[in-house]
C-alpha atoms as a PDB file:
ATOM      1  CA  UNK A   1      -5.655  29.900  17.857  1.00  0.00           C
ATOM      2  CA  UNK A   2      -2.229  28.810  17.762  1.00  0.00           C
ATOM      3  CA  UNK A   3      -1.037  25.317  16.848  1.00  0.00           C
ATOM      4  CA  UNK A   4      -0.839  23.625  20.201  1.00  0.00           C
ATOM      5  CA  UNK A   5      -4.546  24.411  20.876  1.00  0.00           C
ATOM      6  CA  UNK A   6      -5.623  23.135  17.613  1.00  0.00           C
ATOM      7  CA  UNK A   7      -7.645  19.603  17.829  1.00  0.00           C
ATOM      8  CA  UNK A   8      -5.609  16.989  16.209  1.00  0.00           C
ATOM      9  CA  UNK A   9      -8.372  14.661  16.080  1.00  0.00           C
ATOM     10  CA  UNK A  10     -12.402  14.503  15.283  1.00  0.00           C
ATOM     11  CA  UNK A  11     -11.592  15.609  11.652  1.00  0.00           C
ATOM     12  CA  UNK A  12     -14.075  13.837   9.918  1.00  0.00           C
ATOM     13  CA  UNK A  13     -14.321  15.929   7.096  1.00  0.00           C
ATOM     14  CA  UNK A  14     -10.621  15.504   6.400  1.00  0.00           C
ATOM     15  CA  UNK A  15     -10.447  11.594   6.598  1.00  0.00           C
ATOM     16  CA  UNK A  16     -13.213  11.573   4.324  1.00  0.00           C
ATOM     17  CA  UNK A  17     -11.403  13.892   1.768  1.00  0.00           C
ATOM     18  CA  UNK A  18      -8.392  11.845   2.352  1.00  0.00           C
ATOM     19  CA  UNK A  19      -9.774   8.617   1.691  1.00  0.00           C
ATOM     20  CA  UNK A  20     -11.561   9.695  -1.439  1.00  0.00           C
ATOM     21  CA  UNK A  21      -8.905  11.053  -2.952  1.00  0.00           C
ATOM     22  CA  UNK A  22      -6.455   8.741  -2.360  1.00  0.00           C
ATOM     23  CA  UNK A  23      -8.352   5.986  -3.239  1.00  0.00           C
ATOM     24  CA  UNK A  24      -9.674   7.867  -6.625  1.00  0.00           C
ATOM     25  CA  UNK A  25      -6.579   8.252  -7.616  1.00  0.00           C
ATOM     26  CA  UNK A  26      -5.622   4.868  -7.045  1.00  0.00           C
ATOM     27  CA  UNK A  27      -9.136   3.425  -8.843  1.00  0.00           C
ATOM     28  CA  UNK A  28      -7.896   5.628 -12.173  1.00  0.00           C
ATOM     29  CA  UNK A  29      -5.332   3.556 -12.054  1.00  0.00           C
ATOM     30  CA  UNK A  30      -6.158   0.258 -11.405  1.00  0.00           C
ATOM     31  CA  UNK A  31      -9.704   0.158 -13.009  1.00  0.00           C
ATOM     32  CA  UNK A  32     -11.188  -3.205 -11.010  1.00  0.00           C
ATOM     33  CA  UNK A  33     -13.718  -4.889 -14.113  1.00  0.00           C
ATOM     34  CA  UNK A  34     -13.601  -8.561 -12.742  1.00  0.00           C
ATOM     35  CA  UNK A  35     -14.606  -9.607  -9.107  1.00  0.00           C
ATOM     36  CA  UNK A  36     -10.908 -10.456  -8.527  1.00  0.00           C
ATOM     37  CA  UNK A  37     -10.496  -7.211  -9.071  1.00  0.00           C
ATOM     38  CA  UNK A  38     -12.545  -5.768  -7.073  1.00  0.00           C
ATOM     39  CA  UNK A  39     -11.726  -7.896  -4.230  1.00  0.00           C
ATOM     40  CA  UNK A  40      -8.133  -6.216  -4.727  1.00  0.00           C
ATOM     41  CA  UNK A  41      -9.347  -3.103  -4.688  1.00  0.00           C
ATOM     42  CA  UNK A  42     -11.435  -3.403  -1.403  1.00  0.00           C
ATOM     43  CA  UNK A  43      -8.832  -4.402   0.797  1.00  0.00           C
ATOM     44  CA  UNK A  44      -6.702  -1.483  -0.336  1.00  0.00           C
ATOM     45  CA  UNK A  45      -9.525   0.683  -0.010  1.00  0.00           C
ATOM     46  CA  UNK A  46      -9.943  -0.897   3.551  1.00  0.00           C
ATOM     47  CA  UNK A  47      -6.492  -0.464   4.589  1.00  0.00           C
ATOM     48  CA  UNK A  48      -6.469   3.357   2.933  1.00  0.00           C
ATOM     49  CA  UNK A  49     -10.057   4.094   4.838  1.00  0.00           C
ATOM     50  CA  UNK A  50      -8.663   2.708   8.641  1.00  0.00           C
ATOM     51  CA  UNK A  51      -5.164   4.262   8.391  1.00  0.00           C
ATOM     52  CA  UNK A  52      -7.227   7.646   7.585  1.00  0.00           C
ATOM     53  CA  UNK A  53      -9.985   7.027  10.314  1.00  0.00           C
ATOM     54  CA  UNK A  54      -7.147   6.748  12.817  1.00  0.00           C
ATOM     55  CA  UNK A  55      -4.982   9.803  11.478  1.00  0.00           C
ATOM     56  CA  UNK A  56      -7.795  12.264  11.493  1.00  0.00           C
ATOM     57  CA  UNK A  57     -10.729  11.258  13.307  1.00  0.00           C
ATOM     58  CA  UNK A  58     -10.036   8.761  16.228  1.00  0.00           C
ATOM     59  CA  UNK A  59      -6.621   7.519  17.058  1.00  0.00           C
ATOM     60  CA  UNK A  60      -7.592   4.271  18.470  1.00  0.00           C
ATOM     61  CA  UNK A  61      -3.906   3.249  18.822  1.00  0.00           C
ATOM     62  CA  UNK A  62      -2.798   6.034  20.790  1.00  0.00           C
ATOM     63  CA  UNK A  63      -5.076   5.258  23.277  1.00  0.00           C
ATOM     64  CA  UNK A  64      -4.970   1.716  23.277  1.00  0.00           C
ATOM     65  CA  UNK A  65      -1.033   2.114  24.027  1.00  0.00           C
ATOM     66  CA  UNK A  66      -1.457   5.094  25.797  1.00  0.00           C
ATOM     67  CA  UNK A  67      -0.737   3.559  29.583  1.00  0.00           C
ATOM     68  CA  UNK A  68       2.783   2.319  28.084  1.00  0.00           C
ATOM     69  CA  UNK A  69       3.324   5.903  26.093  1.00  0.00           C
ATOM     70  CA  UNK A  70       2.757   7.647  29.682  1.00  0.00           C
ATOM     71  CA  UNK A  71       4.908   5.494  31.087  1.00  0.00           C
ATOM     72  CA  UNK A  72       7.724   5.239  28.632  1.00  0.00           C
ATOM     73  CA  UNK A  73       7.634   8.812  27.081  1.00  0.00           C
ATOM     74  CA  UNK A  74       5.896  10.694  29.728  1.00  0.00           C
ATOM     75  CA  UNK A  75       6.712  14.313  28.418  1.00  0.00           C
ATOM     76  CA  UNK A  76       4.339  13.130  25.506  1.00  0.00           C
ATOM     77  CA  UNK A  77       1.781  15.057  24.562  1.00  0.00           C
ATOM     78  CA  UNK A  78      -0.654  11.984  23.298  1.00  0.00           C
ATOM     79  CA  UNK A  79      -3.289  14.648  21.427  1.00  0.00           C
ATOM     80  CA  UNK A  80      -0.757  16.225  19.246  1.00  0.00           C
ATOM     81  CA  UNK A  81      -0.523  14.848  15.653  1.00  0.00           C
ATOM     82  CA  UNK A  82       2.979  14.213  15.482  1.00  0.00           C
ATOM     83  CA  UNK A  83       2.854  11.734  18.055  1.00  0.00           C
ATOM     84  CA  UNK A  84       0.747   9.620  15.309  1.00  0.00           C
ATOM     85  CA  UNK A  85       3.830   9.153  13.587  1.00  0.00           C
ATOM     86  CA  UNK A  86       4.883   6.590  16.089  1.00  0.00           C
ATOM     87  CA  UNK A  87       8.393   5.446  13.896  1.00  0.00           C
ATOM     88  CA  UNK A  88       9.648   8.939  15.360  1.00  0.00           C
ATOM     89  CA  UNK A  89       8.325   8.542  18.053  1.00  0.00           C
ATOM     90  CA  UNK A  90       9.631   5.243  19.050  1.00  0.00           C
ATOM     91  CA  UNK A  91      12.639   5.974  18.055  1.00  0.00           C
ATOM     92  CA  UNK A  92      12.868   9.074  20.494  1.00  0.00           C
ATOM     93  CA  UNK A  93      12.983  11.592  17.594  1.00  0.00           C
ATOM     94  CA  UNK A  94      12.488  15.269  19.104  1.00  0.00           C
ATOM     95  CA  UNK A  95      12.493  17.222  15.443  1.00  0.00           C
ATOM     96  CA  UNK A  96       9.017  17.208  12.913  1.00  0.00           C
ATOM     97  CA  UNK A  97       8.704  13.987  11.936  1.00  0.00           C
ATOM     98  CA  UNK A  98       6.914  15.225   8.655  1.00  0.00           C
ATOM     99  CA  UNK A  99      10.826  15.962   7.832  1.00  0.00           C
ATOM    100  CA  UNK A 100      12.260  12.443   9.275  1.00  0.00           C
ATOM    101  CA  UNK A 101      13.973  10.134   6.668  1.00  0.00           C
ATOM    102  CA  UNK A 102      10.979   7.331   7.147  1.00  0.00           C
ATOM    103  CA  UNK A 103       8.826  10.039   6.379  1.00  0.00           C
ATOM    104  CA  UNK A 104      10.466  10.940   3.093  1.00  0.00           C
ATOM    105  CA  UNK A 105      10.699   7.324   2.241  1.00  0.00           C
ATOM    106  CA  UNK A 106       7.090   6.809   2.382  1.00  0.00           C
ATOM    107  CA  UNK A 107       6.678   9.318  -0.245  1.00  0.00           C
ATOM    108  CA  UNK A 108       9.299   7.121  -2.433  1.00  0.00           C
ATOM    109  CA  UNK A 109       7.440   3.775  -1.890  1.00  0.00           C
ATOM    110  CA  UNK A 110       3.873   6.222  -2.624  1.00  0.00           C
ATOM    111  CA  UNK A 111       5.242   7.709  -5.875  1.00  0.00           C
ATOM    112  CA  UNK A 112       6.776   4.744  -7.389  1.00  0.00           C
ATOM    113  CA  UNK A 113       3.653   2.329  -6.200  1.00  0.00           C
ATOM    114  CA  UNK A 114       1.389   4.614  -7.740  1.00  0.00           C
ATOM    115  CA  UNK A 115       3.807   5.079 -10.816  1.00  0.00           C
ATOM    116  CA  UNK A 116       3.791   1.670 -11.000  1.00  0.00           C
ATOM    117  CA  UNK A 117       0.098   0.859 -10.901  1.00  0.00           C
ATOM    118  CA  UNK A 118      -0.471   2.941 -13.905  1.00  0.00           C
ATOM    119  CA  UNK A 119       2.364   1.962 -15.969  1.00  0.00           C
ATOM    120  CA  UNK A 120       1.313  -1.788 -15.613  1.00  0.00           C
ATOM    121  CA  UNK A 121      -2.300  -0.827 -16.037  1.00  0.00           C
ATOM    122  CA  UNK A 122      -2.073   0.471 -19.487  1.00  0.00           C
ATOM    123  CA  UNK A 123       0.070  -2.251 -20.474  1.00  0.00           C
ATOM    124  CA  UNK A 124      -2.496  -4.956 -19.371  1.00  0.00           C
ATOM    125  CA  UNK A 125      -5.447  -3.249 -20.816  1.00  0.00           C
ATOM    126  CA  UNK A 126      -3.403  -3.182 -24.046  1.00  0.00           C
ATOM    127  CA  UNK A 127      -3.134  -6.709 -23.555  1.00  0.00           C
ATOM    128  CA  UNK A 128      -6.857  -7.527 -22.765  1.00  0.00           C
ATOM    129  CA  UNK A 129      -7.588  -5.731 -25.680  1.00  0.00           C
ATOM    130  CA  UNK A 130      -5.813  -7.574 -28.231  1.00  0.00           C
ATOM    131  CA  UNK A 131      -6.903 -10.560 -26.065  1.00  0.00           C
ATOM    132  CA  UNK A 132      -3.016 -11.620 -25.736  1.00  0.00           C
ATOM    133  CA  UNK A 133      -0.597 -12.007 -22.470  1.00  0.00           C
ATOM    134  CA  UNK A 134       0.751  -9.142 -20.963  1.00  0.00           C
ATOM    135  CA  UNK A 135       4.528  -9.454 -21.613  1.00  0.00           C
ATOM    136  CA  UNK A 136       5.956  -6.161 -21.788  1.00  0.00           C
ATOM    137  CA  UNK A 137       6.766  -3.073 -19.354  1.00  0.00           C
ATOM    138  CA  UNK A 138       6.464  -3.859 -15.801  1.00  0.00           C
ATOM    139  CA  UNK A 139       5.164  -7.355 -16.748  1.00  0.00           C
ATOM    140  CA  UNK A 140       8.479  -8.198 -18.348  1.00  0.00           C
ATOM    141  CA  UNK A 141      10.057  -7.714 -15.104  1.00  0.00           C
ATOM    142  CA  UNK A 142       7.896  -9.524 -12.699  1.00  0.00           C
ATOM    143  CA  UNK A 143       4.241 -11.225 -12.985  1.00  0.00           C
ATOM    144  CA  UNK A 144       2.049  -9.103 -11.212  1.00  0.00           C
ATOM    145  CA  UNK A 145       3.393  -5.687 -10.949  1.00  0.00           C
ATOM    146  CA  UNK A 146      -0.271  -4.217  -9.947  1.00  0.00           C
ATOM    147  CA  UNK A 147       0.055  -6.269  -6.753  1.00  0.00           C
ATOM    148  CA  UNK A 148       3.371  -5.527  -6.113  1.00  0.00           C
ATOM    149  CA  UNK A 149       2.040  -1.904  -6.413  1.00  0.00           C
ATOM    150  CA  UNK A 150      -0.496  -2.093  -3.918  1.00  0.00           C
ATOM    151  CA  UNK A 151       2.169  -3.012  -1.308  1.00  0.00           C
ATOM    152  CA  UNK A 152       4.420  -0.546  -1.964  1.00  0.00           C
ATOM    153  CA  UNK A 153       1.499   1.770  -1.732  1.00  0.00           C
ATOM    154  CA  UNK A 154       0.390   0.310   1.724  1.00  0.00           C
ATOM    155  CA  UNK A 155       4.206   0.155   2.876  1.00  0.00           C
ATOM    156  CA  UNK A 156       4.360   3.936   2.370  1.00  0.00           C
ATOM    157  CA  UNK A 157       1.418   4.907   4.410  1.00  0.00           C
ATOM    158  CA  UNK A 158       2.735   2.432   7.557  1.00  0.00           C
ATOM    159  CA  UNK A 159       5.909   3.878   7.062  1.00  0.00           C
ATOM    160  CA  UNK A 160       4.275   7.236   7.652  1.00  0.00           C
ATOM    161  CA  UNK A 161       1.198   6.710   9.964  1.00  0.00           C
ATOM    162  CA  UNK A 162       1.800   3.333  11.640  1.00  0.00           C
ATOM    163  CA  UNK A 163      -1.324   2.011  13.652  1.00  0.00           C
ATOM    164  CA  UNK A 164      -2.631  -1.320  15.009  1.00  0.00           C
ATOM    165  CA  UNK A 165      -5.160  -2.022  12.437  1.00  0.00           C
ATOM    166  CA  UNK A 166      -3.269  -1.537   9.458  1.00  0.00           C
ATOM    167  CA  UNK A 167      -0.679  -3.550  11.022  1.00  0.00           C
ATOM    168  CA  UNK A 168      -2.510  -6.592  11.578  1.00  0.00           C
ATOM    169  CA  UNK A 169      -3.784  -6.219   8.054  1.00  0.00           C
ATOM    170  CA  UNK A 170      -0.917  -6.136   6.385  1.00  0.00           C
ATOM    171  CA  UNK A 171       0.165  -9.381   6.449  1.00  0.00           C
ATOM    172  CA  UNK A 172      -3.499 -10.393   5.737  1.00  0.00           C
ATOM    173  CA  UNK A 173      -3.474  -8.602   2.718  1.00  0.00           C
ATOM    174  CA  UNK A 174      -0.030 -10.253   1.655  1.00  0.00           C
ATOM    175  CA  UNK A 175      -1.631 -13.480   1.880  1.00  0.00           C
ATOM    176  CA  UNK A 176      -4.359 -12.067   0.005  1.00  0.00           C
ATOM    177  CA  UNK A 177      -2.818 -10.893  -2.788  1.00  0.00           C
ATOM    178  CA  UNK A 178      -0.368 -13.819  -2.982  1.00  0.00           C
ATOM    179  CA  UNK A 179      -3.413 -16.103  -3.056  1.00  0.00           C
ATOM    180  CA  UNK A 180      -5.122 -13.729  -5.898  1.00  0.00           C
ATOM    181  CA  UNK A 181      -1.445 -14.112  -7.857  1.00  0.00           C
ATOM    182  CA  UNK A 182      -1.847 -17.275  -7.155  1.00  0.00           C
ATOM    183  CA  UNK A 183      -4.930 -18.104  -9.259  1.00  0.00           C
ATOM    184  CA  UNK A 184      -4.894 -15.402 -11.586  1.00  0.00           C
ATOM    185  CA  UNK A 185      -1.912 -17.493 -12.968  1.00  0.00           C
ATOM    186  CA  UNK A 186      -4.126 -20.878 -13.057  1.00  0.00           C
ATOM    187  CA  UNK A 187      -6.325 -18.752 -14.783  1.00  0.00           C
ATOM    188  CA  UNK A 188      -3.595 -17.514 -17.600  1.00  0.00           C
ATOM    189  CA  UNK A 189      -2.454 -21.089 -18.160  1.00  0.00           C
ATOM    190  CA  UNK A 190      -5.960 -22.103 -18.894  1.00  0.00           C
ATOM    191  CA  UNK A 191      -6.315 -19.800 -21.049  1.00  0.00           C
ATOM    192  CA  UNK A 192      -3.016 -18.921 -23.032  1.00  0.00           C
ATOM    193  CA  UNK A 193      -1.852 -22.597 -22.659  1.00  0.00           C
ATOM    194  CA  UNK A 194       1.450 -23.178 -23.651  1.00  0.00           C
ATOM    195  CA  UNK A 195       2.324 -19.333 -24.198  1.00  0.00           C
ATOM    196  CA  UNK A 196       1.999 -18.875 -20.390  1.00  0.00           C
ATOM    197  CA  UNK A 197       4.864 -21.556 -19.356  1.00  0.00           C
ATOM    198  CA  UNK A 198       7.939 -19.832 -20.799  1.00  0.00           C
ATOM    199  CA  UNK A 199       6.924 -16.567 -19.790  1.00  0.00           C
ATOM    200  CA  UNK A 200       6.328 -18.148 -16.091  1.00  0.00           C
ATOM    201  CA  UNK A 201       9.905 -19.628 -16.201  1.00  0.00           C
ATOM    202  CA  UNK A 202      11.556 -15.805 -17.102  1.00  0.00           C
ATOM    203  CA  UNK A 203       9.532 -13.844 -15.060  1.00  0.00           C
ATOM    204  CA  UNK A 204       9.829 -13.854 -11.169  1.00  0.00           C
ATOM    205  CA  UNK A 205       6.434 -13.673  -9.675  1.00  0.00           C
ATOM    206  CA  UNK A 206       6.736 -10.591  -7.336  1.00  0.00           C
ATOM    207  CA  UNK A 207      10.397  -9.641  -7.192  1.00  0.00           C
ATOM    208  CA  UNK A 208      12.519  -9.179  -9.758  1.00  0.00           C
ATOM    209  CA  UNK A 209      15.819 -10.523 -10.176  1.00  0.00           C
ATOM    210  CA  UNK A 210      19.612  -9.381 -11.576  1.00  0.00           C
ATOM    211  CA  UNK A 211      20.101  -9.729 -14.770  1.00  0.00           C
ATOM    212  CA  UNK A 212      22.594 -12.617 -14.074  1.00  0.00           C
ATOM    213  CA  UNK A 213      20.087 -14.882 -11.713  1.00  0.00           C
ATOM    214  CA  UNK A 214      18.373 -17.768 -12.979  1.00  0.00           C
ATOM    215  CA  UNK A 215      14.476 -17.516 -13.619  1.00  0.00           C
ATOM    216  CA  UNK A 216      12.083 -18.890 -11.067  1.00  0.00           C
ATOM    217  CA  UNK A 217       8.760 -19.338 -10.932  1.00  0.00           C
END
């Protein structure tokens, strides 16, 4: 069978696989123990599950836009799997797109994510354990580096496998998480008092700054 004739969809096997293993990896990382935490953890898992339903088994975008695809790229062949990658082919890229430079972005915004939500993982179970504030590593840089990693994460994949649903979610999930920060912090001042403030005043909340800026909170 060659490759044109291969189905590009109906894998069901392979979003499963997909999904499991990205979000394994990404729950040995992040190890949810609180209900925040698992909250966290669910919408990622939601996003990772749709973007994965859509890439493999049923691509609900694709034919959703598939009157303006016909009518705007109509030597498209809207079954083959590279024309899931919709950057390339919106932009009217004609080579793989597996090779395109948003493509090999994603896979920087992936690997330092996931880098990221490990690094600040161990540093906050250190933390937890010795029942003090998480200060150091990632969490000297910025005050929730585990959220910050989840985006990245989800910024990869949509800069790989764009689709409706995980578009419309991602700004959901940004409010999300920025709510979560939001009282996890209420949370730290309650209970690390006045060791929380100057922390709060050094440390930018999600992005961090020069080394000449001023400290916000």
């Amino acid at each position: 069978m060659t490759h044109d004739t291969q189905p590009a969809y109906g894998l069901w096997v392979l979003v499963i696989l997909n999904s499991a293993i990205f979000l394994m990896f990404a729950f040995s990382f992040f190890k949810p123990q609180t209900a925040r935490d698992w909250r966290t953890f669910g919408a990622f898992a939601a996003f990772v599950v749709a973007l994965f339903v859509e890439r493999y088994g049923f691509p609900l975008t694709i034919y959703l836009l598939s009157g303006w695809l016909q009518t705007n790229y109509p030597d498209l062949d809207l079954l083959s799997h590279d024309t899931g990658h919709l950057w390339s082919t919106l932009l009217g890229k004609k080579t793989d797109p597996h090779f395109g430079l948003l493509h090999l972005a994603s896979y920087v915004f992936l690997g330092f994510g996931f880098y990221l939500l490990s690094s600040a993982w161990k540093v906050l179970y250190d933390a937890q354990r010795r029942k003090e504030l998480a200060t150091t590593g990632a969490y000297a840089r910025i005050r929730h580096p585990q959220y910050v990693a989840f985006v990245l994460i989800l910024l990869g994949f949509l800069l790989q496998w764009p689709t409706l649903l995980t578009l419309l979610m991602f700004p959901i999930l940004l409010v999300m998480y920025g709510r979560l920060a939001i009282t996890e912090e209420a949370e730290m001042r309650a209970q690390f008092g006045k060791a929380f403030e100057p922390y709060a005043r050094r440390t930018p909340r999600f992005i961090p700054r020069g080394a000449k800026s001023p400290a916000k909170v």
